[in-house]
Protein backbone atom coordinates (compact mmCIF):
# COMPACT_ATOMS: atom_id res chain seq x y z
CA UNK A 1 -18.62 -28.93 18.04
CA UNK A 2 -21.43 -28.75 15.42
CA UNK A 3 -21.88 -25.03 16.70
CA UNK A 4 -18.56 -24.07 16.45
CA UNK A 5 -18.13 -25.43 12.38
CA UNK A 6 -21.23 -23.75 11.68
CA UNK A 7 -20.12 -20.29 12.87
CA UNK A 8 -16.52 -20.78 11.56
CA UNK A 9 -17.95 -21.95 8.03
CA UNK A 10 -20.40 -18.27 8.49
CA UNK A 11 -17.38 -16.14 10.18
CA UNK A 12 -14.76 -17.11 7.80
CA UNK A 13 -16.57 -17.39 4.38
CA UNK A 14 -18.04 -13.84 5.27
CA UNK A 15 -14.13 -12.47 6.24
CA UNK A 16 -12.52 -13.60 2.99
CA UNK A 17 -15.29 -12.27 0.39
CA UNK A 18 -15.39 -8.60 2.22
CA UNK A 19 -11.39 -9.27 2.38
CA UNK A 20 -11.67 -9.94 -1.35
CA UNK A 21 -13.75 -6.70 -2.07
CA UNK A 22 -11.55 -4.50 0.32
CA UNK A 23 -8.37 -5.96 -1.36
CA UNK A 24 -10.11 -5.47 -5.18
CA UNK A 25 -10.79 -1.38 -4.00
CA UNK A 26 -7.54 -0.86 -2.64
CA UNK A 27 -5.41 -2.94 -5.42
CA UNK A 28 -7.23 -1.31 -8.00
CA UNK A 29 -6.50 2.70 -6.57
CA UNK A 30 -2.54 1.47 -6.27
CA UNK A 31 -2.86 0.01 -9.52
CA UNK A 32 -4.13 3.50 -10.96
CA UNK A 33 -1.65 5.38 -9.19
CA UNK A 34 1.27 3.18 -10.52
CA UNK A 35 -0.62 4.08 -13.95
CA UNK A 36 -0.19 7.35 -13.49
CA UNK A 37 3.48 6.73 -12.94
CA UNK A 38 3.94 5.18 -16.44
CA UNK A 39 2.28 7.91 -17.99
CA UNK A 40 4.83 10.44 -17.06
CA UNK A 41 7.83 7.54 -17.43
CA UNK A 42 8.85 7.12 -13.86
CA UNK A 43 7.91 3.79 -13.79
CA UNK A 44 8.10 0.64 -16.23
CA UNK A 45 4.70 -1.18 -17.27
CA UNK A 46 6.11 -4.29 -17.06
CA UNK A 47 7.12 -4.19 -13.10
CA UNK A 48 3.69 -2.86 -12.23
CA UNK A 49 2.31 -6.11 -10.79
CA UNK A 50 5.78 -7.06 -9.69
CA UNK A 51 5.13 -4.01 -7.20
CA UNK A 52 1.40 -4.97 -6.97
CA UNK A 53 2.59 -8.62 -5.68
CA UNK A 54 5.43 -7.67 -2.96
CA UNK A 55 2.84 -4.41 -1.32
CA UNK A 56 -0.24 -7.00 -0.97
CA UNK A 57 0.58 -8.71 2.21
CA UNK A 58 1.24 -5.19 3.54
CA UNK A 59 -2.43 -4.39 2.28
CA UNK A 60 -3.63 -7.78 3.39
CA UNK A 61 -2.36 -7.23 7.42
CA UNK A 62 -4.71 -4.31 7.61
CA UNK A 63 -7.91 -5.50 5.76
CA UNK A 64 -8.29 -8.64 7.34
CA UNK A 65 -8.99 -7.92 11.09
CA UNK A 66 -11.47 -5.20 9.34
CA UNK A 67 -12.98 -7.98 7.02
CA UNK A 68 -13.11 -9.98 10.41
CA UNK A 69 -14.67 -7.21 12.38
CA UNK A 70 -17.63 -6.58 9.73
CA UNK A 71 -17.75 -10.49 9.14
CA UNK A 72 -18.88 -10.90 13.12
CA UNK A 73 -21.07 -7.77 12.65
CA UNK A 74 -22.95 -9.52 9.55
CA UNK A 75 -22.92 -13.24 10.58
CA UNK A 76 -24.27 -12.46 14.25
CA UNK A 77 -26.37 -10.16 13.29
CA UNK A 78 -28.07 -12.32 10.70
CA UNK A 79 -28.30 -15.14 13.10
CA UNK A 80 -30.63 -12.57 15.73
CA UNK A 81 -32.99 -11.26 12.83
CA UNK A 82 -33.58 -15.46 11.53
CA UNK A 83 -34.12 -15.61 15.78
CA UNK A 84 -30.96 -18.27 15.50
CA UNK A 85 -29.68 -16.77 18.74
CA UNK A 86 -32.73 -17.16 20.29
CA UNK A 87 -32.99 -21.01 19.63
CA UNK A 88 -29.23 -21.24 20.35
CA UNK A 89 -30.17 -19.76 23.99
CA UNK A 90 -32.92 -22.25 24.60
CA UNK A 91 -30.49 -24.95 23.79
CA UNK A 92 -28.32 -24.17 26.28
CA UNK A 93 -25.27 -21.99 24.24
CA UNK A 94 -24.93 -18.89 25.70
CA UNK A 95 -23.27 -15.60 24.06
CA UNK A 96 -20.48 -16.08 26.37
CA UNK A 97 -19.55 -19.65 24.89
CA UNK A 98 -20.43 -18.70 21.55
CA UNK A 99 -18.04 -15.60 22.38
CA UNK A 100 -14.92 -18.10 23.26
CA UNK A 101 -15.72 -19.62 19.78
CA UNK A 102 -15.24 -16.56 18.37
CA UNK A 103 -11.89 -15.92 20.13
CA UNK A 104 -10.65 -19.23 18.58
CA UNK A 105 -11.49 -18.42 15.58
CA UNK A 106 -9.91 -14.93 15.98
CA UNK A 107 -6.64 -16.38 17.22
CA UNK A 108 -6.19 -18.34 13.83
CA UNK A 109 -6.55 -14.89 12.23
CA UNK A 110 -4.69 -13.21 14.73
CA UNK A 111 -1.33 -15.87 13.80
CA UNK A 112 -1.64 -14.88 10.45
CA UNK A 113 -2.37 -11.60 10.49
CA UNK A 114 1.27 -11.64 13.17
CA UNK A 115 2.94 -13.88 10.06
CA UNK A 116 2.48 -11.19 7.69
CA UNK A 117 2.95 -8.06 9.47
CA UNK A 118 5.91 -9.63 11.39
CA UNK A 119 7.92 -11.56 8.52
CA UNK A 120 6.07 -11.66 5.17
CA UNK A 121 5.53 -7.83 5.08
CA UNK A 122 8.34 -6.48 5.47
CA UNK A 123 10.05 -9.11 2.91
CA UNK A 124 7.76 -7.93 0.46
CA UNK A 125 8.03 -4.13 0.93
CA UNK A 126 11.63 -4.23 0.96
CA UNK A 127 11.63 -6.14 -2.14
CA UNK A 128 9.26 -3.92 -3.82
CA UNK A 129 11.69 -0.38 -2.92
CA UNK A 130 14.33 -1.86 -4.16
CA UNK A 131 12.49 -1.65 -7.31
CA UNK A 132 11.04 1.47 -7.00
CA UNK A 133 14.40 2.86 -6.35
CA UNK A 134 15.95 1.31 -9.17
CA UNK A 135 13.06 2.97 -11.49
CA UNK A 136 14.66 6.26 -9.86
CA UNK A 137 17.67 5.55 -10.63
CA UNK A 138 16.92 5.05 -14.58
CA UNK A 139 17.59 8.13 -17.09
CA UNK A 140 15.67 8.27 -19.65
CA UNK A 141 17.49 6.47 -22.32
CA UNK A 142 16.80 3.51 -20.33
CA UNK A 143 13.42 3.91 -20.88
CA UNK A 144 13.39 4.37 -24.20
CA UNK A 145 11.33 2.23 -26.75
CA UNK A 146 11.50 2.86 -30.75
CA UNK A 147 9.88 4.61 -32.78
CA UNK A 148 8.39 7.20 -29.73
CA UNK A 149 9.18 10.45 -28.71
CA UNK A 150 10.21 10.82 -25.35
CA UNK A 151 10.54 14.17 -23.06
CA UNK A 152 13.54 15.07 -21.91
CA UNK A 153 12.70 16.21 -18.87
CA UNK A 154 12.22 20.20 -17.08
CA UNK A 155 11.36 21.22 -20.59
CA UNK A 156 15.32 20.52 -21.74
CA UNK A 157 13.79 18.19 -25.39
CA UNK A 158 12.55 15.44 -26.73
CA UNK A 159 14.56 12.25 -27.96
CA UNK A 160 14.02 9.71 -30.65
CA UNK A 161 15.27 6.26 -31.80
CA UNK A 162 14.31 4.71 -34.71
CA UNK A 163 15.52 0.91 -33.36
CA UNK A 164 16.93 -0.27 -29.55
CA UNK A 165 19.21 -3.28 -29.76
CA UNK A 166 19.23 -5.95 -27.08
CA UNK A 167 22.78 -4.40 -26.25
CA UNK A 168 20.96 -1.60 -25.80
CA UNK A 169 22.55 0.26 -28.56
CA UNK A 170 20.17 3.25 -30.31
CA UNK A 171 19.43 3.36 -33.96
CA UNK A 172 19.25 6.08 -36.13
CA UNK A 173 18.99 8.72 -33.01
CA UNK A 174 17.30 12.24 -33.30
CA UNK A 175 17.90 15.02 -30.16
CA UNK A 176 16.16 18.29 -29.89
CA UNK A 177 17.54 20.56 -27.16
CA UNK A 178 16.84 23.99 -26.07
CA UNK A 179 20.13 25.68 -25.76
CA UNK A 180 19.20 28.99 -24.77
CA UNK A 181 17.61 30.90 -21.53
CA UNK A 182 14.04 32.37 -21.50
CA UNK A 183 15.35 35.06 -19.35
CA UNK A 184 17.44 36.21 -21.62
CA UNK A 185 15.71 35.88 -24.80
CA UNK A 186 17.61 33.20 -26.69
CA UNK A 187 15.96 31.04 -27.93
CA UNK A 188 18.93 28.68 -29.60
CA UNK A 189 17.84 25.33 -30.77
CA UNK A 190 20.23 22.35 -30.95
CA UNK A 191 19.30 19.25 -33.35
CA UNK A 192 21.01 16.23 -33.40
CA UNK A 193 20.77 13.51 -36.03
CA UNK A 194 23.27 9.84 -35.50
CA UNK A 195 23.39 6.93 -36.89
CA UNK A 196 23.47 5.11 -33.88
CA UNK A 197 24.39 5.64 -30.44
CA UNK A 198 25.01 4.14 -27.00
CA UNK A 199 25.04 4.86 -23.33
CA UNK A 200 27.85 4.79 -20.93
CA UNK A 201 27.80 4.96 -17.10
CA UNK A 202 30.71 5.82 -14.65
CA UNK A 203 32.41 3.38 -12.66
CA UNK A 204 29.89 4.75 -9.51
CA UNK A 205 27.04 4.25 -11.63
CA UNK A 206 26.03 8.23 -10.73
CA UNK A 207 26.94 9.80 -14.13
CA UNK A 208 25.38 9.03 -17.56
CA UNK A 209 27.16 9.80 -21.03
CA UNK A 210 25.37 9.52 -24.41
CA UNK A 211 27.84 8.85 -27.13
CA UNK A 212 26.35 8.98 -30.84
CA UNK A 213 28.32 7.99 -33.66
CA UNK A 214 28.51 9.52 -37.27
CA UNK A 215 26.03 12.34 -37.12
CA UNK A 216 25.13 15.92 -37.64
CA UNK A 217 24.52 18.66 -35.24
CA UNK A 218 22.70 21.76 -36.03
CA UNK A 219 22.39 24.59 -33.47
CA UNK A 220 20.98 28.29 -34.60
CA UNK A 221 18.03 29.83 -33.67
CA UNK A 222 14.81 28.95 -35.51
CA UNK A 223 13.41 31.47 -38.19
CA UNK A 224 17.00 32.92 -38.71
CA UNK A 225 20.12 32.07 -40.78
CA UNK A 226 21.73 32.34 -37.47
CA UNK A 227 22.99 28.54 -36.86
CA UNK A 228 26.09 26.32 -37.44
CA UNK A 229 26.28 22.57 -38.41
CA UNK A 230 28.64 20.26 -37.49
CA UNK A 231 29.52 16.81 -38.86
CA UNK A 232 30.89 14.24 -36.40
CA UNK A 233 32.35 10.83 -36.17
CA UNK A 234 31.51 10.80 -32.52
CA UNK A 235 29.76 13.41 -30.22
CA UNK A 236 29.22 12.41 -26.24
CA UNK A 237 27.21 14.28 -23.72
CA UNK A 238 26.50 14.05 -20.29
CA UNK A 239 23.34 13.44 -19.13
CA UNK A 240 21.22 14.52 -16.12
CA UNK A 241 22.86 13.19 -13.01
CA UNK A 242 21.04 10.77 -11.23
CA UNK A 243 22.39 11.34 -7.41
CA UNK A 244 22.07 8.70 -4.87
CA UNK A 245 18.98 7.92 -3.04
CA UNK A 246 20.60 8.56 0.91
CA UNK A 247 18.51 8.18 3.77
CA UNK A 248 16.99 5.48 5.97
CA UNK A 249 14.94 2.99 5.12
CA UNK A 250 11.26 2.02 5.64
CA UNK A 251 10.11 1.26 8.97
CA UNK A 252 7.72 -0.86 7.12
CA UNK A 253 10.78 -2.48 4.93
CA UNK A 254 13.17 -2.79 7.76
CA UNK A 255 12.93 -6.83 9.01
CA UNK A 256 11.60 -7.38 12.31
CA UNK A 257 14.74 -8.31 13.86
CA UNK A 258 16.68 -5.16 13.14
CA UNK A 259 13.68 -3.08 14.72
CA UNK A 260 14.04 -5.58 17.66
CA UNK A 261 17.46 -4.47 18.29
CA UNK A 262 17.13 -0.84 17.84
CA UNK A 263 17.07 2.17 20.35
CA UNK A 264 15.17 4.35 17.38
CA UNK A 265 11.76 5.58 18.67
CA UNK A 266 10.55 5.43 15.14
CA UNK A 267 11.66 1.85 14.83
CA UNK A 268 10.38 0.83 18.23
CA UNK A 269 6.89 2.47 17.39
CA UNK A 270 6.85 0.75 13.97
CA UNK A 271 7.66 -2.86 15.94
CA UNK A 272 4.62 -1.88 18.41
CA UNK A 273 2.66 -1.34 15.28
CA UNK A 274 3.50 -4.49 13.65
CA UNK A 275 2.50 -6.38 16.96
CA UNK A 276 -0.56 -4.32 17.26
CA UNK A 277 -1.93 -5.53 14.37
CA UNK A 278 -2.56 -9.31 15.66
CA UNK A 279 -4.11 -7.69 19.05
CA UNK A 280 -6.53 -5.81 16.66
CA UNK A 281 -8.25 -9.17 15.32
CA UNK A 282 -9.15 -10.32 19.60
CA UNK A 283 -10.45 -6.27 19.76
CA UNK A 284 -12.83 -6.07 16.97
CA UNK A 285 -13.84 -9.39 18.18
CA UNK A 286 -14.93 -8.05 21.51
CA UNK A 287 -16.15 -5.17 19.94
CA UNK A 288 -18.38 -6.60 17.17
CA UNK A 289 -20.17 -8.94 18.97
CA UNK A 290 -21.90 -6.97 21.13
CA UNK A 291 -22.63 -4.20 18.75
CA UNK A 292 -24.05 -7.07 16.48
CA UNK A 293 -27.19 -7.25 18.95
CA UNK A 294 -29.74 -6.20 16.86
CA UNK A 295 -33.76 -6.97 16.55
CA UNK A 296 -36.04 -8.30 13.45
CA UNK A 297 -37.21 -4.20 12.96
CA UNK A 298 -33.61 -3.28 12.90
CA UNK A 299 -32.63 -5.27 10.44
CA UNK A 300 -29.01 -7.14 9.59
CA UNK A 301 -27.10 -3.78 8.63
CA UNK A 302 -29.18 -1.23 11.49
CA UNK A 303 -25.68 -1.20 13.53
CA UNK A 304 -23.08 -1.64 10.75
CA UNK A 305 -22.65 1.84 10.22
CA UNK A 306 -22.09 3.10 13.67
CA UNK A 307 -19.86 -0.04 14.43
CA UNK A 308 -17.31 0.86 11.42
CA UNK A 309 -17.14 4.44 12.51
CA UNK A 310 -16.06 2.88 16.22
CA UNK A 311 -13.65 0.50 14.16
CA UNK A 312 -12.40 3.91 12.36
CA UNK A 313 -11.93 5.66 15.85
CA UNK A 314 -9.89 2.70 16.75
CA UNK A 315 -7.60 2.59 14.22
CA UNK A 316 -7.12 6.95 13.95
CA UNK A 317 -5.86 7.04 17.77
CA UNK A 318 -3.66 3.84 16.85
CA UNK A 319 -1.68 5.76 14.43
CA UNK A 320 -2.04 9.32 15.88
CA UNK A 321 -0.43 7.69 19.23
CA UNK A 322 1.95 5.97 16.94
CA UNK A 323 3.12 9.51 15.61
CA UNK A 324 3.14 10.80 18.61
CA UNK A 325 5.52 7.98 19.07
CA UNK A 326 7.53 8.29 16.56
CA UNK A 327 8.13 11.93 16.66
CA UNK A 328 9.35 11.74 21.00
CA UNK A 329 5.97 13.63 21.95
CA UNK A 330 5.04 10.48 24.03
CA UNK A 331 7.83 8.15 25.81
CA UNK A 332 8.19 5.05 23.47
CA UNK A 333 7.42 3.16 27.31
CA UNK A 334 4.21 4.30 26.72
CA UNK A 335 3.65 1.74 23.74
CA UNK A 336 0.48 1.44 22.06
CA UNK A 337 -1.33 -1.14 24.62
CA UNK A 338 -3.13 2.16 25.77
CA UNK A 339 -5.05 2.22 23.06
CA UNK A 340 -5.95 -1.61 22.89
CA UNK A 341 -6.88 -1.69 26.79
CA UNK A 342 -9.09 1.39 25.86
CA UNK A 343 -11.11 0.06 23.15
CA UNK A 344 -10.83 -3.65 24.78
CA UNK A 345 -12.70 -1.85 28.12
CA UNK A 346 -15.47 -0.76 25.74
CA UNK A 347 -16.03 -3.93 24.42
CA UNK A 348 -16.01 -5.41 27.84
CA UNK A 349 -18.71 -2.74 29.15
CA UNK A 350 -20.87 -3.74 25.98
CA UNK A 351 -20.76 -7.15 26.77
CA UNK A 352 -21.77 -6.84 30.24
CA UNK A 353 -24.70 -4.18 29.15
CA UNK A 354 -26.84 -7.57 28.23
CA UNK A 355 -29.22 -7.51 25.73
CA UNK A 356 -31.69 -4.81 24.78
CA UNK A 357 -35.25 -5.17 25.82
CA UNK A 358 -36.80 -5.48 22.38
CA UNK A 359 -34.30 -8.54 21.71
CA UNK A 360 -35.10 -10.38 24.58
CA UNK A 361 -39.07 -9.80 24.10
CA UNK A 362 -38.44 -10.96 20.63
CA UNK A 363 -36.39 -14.09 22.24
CA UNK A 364 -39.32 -15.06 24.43
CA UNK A 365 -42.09 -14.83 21.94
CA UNK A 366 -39.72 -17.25 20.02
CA UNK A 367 -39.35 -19.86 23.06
CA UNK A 368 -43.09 -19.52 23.36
């Protein structure tokens, strides 16, 4: 029992800090991506880590059987260069008992590395569309903020507001649009000064309408005394329609229980995927120990590199035979347990392989 605690304190305190890093690298590329997003107003700052918050337990069901895998690759690894393993083998523990503890270990990852992928996942991604669809859905006088100057979008002007209300009515409003066509050389400008203004939507929500009260609007062509000006008690416009998002959902934002009931090969392959993900964990477990074996010369990290590219190989044929999947190339009968059984035979043959020469040498100059 002391054993096991001491290589569950080693395995697990090792899993969550390269789970932390992992987690920090990918958060932080999202988080600049959703950056980028603000910058050229599709998104709001202020839902950012909203979005952040529902995607991590996706991010989370992928990096922790990797944080697991390199955290059995480090702590094993460490424990043949201090010649741990050695003195763990003259006390009677063998790699195949120290192996089961390992399993245990990997089935309490394994349930909740299933909890997430099966339940809190797809919670969490649905959530977080729902907002990114509703930051679709927003014209650009929802966005807007005073005293900034906002684009109108494919080039069509720039807006400005002086003051936003809480009831969303618009302050002292300016509007510059380009009236006329490139192609054939008018270049018509329209200006637009209100007092204030305010936005309607249709009963469907699909159509916008910009209604500005007691204002001016000037439309000529710059340079020339070629324009007109109109005063105007009220003046509406339409804005850019804003058509409905149609299609299916996510696989990854569709509940589990849906995808159990469906005949969709895409929704059967993205099921198989989410129950893939626990069988991972008990794989990179077979996997990792073995390639762990590893002399004082070698050093702690002499194998890492070759064991992540294996890890890497492992998780490219899981999604390529998931596409295949999905797209009817390969029956959905098929599943993705070909893949597992593959990569759980190699671990198997490097188990049996036994230990290399120069580690066992080493291992009896240490029971000497």
């Amino acid at each position: 029992m002391i054993i096991f605690r001491y290589l569950c304190r080693e395995i697990l305190s090792v899993t969550f800090a390269v789970c932390f890093v992992l987690l920090l690298i990918l958060v932080s590329g999202r988080f600049v991506q959703y950056l980028g997003n603000v910058v050229d107003g599709s998104l709001d700052v202020e839902v950012i880590f909203t979005v952040i918050a529902y995607r991590m337990p996706g991010i989370l069901e992928l990096t922790l059987p990797l944080a697991f895998f390199v955290a059995v690759m480090l702590s094993f690894g460490r424990m043949y260069i201090d010649n741990e393993m050695s003195v763990l083998k003259a006390c009677g523990i063998s790699e195949n008992k120290l192996l089961g503890y390992t399993l245990i270990i990997a089935a309490f990852l394994a349930v909740t590395v299933g909890w997430l992928s099966l339940s809190v996942s797809p919670s969490g991604m649905a959530k977080s569309e729902l907002i990114l669809v509703a930051q679709k859905q927003k014209t650009v006088l929802d966005k807007l903020l005073p005293n900034k100057f906002y684009s109108l979008g494919s080039g069509k002007g720039i807006t400005y507001v002086e003051d936003v209300a809480e009831t969303q009515t618009l302050d002292n409003v300016f509007l510059a649009l380009t009236k006329g066509s490139q192609t054939t050389n008018d270049s018509r400008l329209v200006l637009i000064r209100a007092e204030s203004g305010v936005q309607h939507k249709s009963a469907d929500q699909r159509e916008s309408f910009l209604v500005l009260d007691q204002g001016y609007r000037v439309e000529g062509v710059p340079g020339t005394h070629q324009y007109q000006i109109t005063h105007f008690k009220e003046f509406g416009s339409r804005m850019e329609s804003r058509a409905p998002i149609i299609g299916d959902a996510k696989s990854s934002a569709i509940v589990t229980s849906e995808l159990l009931a469906s005949d969709d090969p895409k929704l059967q392959a993205a099921l198989q995927w989410r129950l893939s993900l626990p069988l991972m964990v008990f794989v990179a477990a077979l996997l990792a120990i073995p390639l762990s074996r590893t002399n004082p010369r070698q050093g702690r990290f002499g194998r890492l590199l070759p064991a992540i590219l294996l890890y890497f190989i492992y998780m490219v044929a899981l999604n390529a035979l998931r596409g295949s999947l999905e797209s009817g190339a390969v029956p959905i009968t098929v599943t993705l347990l070909p893949v597992h059984l593959l990569f759980l035979s190699i671990g198997l043959a490097l188990l049996r392989t036994g230990r290399p020469k120069k580690v066992a040498s080493s291992a009896l100059g240490a029971q000497s």
